[in-house]
C-alpha atoms as a PDB file:
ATOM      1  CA  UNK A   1      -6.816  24.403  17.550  1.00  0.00           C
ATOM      2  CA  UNK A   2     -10.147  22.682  19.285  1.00  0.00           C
ATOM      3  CA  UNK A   3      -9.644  25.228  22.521  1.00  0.00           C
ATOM      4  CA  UNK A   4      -9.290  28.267  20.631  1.00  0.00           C
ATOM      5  CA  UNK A   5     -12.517  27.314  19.015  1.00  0.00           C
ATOM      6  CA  UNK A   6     -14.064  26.926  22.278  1.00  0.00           C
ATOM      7  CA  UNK A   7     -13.066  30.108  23.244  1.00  0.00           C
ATOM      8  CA  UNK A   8     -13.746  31.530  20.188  1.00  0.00           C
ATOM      9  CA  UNK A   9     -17.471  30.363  19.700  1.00  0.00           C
ATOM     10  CA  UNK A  10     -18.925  32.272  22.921  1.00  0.00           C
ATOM     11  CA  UNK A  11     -17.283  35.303  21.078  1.00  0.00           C
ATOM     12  CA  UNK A  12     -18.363  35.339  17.948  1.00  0.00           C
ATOM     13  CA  UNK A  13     -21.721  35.106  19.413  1.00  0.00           C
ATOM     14  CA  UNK A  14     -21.504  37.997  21.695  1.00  0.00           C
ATOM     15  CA  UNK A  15     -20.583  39.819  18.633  1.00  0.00           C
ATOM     16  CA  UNK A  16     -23.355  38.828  16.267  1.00  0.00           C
ATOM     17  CA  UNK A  17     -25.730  39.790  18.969  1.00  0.00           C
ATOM     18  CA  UNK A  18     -24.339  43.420  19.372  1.00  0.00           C
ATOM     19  CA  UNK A  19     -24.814  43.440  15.325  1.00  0.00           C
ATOM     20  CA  UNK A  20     -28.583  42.517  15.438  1.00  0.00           C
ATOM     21  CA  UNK A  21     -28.992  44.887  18.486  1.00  0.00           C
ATOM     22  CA  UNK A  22     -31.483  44.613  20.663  1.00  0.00           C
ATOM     23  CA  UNK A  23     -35.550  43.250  19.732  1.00  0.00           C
ATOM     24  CA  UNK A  24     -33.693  42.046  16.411  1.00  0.00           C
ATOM     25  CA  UNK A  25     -33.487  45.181  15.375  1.00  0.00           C
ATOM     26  CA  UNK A  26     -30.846  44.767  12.455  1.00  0.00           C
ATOM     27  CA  UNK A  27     -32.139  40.904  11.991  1.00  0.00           C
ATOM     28  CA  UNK A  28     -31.020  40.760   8.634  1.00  0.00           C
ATOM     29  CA  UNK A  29     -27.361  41.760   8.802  1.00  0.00           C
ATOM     30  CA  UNK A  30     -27.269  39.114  11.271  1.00  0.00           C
ATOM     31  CA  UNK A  31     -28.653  36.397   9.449  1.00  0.00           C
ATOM     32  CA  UNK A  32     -26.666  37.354   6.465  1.00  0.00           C
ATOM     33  CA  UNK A  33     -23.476  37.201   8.289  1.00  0.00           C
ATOM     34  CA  UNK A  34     -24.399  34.196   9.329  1.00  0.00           C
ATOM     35  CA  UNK A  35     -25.349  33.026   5.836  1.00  0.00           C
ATOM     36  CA  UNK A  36     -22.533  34.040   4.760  1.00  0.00           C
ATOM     37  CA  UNK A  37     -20.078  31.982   7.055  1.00  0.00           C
ATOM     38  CA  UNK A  38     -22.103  28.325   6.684  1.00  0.00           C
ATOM     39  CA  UNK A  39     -21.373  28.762   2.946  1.00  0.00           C
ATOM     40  CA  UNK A  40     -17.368  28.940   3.504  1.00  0.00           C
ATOM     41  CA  UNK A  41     -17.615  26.738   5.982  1.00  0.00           C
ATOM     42  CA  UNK A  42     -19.648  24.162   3.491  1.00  0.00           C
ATOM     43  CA  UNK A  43     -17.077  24.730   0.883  1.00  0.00           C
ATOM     44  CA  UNK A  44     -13.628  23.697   3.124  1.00  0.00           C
ATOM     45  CA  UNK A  45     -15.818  21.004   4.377  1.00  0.00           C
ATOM     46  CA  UNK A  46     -16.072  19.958   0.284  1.00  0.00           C
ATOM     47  CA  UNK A  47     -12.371  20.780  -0.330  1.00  0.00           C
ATOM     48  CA  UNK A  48     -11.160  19.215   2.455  1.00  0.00           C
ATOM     49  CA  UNK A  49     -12.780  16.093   1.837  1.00  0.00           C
ATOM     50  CA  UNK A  50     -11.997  15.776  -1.579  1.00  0.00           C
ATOM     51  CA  UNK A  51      -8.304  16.621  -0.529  1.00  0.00           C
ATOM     52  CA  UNK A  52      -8.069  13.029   1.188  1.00  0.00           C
ATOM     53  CA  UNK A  53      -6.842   9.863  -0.154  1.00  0.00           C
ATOM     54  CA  UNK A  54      -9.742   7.349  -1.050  1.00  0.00           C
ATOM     55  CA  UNK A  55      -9.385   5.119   2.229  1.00  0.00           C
ATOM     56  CA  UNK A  56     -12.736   3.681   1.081  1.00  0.00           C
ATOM     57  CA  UNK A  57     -11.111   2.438  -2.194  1.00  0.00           C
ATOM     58  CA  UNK A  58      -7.467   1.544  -1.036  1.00  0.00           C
ATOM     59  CA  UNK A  59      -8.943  -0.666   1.303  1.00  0.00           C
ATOM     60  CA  UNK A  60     -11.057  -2.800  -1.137  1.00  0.00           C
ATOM     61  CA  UNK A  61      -8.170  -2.825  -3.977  1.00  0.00           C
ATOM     62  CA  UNK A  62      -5.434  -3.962  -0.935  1.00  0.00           C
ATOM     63  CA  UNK A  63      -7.943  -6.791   0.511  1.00  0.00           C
ATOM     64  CA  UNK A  64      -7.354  -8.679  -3.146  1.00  0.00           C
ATOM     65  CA  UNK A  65      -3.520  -8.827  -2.434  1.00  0.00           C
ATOM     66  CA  UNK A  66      -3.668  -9.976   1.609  1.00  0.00           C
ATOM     67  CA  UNK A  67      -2.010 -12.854   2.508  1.00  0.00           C
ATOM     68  CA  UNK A  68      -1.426 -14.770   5.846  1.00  0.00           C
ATOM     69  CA  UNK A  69       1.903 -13.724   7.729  1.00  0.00           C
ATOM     70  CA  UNK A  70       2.397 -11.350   4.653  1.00  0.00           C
ATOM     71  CA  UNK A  71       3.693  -7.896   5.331  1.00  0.00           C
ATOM     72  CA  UNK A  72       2.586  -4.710   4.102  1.00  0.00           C
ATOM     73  CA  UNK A  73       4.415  -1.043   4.090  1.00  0.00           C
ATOM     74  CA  UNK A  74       1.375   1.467   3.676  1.00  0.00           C
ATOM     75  CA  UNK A  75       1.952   5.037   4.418  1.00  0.00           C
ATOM     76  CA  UNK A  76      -0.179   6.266   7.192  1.00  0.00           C
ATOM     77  CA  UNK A  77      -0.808   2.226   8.371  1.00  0.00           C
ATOM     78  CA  UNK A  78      -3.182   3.173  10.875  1.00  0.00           C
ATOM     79  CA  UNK A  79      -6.199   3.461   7.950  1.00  0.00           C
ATOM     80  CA  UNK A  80      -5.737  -0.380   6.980  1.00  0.00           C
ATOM     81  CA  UNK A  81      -5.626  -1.447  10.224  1.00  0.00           C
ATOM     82  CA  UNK A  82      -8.306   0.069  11.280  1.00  0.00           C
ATOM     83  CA  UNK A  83     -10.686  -1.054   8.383  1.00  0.00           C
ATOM     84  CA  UNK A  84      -9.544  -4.534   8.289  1.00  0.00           C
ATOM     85  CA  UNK A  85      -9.179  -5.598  11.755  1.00  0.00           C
ATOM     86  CA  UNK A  86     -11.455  -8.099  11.651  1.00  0.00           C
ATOM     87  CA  UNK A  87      -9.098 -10.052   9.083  1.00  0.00           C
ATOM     88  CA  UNK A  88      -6.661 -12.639  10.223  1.00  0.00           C
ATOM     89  CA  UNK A  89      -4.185 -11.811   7.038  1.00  0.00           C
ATOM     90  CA  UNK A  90      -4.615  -7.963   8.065  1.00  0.00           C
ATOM     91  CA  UNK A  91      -3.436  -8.125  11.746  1.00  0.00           C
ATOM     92  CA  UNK A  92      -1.520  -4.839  13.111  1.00  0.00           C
ATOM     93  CA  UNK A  93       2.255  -7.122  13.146  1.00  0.00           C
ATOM     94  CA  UNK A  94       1.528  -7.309   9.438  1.00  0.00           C
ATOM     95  CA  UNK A  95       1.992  -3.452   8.864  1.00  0.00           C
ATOM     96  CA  UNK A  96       5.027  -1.412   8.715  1.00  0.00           C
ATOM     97  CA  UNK A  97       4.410   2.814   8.112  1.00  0.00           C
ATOM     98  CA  UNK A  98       6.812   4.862   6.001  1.00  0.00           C
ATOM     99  CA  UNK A  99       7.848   6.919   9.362  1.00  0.00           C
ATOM    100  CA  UNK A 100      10.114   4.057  10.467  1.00  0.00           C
ATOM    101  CA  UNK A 101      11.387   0.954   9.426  1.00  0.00           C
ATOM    102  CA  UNK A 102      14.329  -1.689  11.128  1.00  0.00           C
ATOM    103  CA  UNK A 103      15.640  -3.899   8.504  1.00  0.00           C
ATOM    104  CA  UNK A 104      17.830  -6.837   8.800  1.00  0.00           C
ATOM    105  CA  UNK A 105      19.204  -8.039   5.846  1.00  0.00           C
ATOM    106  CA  UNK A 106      20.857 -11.230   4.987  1.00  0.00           C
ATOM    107  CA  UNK A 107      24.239 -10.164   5.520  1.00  0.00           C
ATOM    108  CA  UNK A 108      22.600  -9.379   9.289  1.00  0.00           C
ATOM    109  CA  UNK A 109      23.162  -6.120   9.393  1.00  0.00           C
ATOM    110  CA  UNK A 110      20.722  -3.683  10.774  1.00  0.00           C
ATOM    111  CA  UNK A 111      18.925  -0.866   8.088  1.00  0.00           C
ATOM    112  CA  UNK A 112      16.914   1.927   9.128  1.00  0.00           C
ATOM    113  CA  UNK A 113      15.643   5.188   7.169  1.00  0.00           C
ATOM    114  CA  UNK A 114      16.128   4.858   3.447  1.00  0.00           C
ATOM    115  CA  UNK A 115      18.510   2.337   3.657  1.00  0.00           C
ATOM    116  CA  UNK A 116      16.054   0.210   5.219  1.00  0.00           C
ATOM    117  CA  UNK A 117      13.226   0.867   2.558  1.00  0.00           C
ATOM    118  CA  UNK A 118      14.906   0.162  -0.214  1.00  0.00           C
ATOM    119  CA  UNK A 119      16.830  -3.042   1.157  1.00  0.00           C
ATOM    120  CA  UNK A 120      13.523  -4.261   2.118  1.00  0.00           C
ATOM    121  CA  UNK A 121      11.683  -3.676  -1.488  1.00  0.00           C
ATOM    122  CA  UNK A 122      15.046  -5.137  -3.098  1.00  0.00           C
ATOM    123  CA  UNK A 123      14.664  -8.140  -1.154  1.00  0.00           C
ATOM    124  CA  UNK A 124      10.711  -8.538  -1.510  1.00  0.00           C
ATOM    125  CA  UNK A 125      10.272  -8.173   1.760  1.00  0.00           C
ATOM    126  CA  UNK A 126       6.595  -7.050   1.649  1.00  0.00           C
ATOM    127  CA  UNK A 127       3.816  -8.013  -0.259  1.00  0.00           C
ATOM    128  CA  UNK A 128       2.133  -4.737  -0.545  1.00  0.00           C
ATOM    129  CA  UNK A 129       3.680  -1.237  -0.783  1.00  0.00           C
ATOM    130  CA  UNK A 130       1.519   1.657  -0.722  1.00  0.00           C
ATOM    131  CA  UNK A 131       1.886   5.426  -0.352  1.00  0.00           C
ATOM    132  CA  UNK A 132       0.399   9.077  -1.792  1.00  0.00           C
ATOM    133  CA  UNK A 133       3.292  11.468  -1.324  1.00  0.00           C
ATOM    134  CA  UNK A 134       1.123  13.142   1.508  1.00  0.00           C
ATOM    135  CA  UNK A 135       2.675  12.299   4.829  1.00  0.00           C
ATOM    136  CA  UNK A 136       5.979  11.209   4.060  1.00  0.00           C
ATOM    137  CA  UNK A 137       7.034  12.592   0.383  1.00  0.00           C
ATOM    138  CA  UNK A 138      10.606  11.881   0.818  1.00  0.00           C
ATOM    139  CA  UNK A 139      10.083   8.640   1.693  1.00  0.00           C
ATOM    140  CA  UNK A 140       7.759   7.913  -0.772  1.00  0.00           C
ATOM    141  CA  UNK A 141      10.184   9.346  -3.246  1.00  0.00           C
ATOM    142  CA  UNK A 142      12.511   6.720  -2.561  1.00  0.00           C
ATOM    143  CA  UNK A 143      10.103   3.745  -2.772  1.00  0.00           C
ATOM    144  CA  UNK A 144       9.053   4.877  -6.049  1.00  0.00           C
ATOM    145  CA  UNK A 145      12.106   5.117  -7.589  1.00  0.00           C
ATOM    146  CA  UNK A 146      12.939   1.996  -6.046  1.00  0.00           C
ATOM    147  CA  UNK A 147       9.963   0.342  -6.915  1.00  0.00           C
ATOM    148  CA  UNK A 148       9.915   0.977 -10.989  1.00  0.00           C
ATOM    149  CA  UNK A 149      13.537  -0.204 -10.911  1.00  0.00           C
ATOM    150  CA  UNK A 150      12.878  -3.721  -9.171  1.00  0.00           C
ATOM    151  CA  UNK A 151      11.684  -6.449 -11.341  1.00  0.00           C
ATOM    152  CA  UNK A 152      10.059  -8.127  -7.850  1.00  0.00           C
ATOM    153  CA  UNK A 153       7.062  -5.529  -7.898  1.00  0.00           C
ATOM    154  CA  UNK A 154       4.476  -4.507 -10.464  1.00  0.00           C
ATOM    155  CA  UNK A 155       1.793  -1.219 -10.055  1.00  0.00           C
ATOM    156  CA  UNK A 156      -1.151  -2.448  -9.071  1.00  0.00           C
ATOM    157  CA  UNK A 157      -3.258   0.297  -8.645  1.00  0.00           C
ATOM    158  CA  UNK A 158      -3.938   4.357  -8.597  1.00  0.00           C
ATOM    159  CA  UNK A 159      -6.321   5.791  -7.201  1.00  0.00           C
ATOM    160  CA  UNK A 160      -6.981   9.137  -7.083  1.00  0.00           C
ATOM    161  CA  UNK A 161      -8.984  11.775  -4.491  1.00  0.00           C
ATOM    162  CA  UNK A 162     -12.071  13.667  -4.799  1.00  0.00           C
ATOM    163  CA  UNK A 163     -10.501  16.283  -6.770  1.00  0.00           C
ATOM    164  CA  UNK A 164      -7.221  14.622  -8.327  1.00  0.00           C
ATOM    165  CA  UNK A 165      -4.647  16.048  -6.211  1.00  0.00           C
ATOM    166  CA  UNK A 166      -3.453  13.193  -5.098  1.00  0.00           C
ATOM    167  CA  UNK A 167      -3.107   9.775  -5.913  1.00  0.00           C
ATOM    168  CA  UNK A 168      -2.429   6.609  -3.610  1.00  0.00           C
ATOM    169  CA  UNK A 169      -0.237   3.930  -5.394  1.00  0.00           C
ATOM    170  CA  UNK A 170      -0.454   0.366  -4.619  1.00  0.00           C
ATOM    171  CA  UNK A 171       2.386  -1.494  -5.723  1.00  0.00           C
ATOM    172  CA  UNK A 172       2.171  -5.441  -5.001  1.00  0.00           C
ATOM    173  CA  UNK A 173       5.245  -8.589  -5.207  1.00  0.00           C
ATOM    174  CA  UNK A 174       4.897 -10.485  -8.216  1.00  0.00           C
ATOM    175  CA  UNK A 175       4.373 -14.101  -8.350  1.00  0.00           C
ATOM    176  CA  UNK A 176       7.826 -15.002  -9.230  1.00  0.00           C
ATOM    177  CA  UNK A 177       8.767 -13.223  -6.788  1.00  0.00           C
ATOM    178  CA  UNK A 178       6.746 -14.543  -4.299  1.00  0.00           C
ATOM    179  CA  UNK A 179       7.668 -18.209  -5.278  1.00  0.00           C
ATOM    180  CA  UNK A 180      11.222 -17.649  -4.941  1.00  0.00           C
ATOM    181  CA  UNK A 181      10.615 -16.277  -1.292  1.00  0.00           C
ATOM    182  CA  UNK A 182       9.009 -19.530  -0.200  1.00  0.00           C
ATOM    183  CA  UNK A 183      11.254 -22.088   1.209  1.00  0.00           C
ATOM    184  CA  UNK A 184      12.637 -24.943  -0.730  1.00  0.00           C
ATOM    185  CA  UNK A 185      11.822 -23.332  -3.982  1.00  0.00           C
ATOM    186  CA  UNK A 186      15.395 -21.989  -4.644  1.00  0.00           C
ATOM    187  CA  UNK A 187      16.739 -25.467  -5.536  1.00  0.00           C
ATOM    188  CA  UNK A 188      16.471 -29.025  -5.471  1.00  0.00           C
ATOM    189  CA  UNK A 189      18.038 -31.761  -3.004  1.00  0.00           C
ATOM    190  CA  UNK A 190      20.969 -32.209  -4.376  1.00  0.00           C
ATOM    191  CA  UNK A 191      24.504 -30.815  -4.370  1.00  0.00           C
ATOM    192  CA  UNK A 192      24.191 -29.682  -8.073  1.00  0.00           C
ATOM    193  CA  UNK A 193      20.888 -29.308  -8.904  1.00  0.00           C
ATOM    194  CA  UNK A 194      18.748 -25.883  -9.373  1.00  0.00           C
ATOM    195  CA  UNK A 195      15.611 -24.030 -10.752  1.00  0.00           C
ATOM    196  CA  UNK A 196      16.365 -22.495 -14.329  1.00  0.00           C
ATOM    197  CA  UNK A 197      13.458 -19.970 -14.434  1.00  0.00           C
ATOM    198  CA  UNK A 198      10.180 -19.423 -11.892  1.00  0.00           C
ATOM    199  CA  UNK A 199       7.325 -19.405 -13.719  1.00  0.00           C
ATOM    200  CA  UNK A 200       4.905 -16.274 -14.159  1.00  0.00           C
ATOM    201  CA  UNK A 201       1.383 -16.565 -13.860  1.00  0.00           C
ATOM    202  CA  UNK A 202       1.043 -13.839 -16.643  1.00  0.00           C
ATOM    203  CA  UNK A 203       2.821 -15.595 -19.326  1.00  0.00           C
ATOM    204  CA  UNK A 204       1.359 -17.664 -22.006  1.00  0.00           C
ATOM    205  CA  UNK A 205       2.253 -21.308 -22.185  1.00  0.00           C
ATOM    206  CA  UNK A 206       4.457 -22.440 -25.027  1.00  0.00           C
ATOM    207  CA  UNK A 207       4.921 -25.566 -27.558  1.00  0.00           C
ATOM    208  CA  UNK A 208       5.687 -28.924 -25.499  1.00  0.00           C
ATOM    209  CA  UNK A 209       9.085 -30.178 -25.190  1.00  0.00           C
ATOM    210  CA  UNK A 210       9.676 -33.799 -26.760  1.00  0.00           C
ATOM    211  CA  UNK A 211      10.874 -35.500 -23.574  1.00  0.00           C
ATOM    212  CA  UNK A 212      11.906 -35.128 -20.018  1.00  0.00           C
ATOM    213  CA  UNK A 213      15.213 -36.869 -19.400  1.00  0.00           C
ATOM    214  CA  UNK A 214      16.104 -38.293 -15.589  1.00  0.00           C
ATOM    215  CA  UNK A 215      19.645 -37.323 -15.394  1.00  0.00           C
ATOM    216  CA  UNK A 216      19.620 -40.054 -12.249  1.00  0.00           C
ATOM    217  CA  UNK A 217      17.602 -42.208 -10.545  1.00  0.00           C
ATOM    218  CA  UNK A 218      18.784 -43.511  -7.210  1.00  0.00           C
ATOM    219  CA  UNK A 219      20.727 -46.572  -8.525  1.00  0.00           C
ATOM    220  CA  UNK A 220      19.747 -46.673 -11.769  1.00  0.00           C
ATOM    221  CA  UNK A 221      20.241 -45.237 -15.007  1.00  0.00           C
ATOM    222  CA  UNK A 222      18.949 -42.974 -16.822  1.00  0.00           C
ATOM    223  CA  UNK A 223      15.802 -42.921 -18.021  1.00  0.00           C
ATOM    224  CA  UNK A 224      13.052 -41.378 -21.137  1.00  0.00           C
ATOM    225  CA  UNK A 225       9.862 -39.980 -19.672  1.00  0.00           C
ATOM    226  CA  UNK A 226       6.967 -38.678 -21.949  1.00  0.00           C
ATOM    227  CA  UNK A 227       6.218 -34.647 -21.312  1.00  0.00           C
ATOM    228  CA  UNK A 228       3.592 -33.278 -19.887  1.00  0.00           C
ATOM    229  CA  UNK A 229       1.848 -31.494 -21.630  1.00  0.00           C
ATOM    230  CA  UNK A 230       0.395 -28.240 -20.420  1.00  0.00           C
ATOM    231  CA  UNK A 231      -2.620 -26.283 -22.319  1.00  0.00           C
ATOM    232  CA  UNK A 232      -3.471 -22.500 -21.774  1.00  0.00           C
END
């Protein structure tokens, strides 16, 4: 596109000067052709630039969900990394785009394309997912479907363009979620022990429990323990 521009320029030129004619003599046809192209050029400029996602936005709502060693799936992954290279939990490893993804899940076999996505969001894998249906919609159209049916992610954010054509969604792991993922959370040491319920930030606290019972102690019995009691 650039070198037909450059080629075209020189012509266009030649052109308006044969239309003004020589000692200016038809100035003013020139200058309103030339008028007249600035102000369609002015108003692409506008529509184009309205057209584009909000990378000024995304990037301050996504810097409230970054995380050390967290990953993030952002369509078009290039814009984050790019504004937030100075961060340490914002480092190019960190970022997977929606034009390719390897998965290995925990049966240890190896996902790629759709199957990869959605194994990945089923699992929590990231911490952030992001997209706009503008560079990959197919993709895109699986993560979303994917995303309002998992209970491990919650919407964010949407923000929308200059002129509301488009929309970026930021969808981001919820706490329970990211809890579960961290290790030693998923049960206690011993051979029959385990965690009933994780516990969401987002929840109101209830009424206290009358006691907390030691089902065993080493070598002794068991023993009564006031509760704690926890106020919202």
């Amino acid at each position: 596109m650039c070198r037909w521009i450059f080629f075209a320029a020189p012509m266009a030129g030649v052109g308006l000067a044969r239309i003004v004619g020589d000692h200016f003599r038809r100035a003013q046809v020139g200058i309103a052709i030339w008028g007249g192209a600035l102000v369609l050029g002015m108003v692409q400029a506008n529509n184009l630039f309205n057209a584009w996602p909000n990378s000024a936005v995304f990037t301050r709502d996504m810097t409230r969900y970054l995380q050390p060693h967290a990953r993030y799936l952002v369509e078009v992954d290039e814009v984050p990394i790019y504004y937030l290279r100075d961060r340490a939990d914002a480092q190019p490893r960190q970022f997977t785009s929606t034009y390719y993804i390897g998965y290995l899940d925990a049966q240890g076999q190896f996902l790629t394309g759709d199957a990869g996505y959605v194994a990945a969001v089923k699992a929590g894998y990231f911490r952030v997912v992001a997209y706009n249906f503008q560079t990959t919609p197919a993709v895109d159209q699986v993560l979303a479907r994917t995303l309002q049916a998992s209970p491990n992610y919650r919407l964010a954010a949407a923000i929308p363009n200059g002129n509301h054509t488009v929309t970026q969604y930021i969808w981001v792991k919820t706490t329970a979620t990211a809890a579960k993922m961290l290790p030693g959370v998923g049960d206690h040491g011993r051979p029959d022990g385990g965690v009933g319920r994780l516990v969401d930030q987002d929840q109101a606290a209830g009424r206290p429990v009358a006691g907390v019972r030691v089902g065993e102690h080493r070598l002794g019995q068991p023993q009564g323990h006031p509760a704690y009691l926890v106020q919202a």
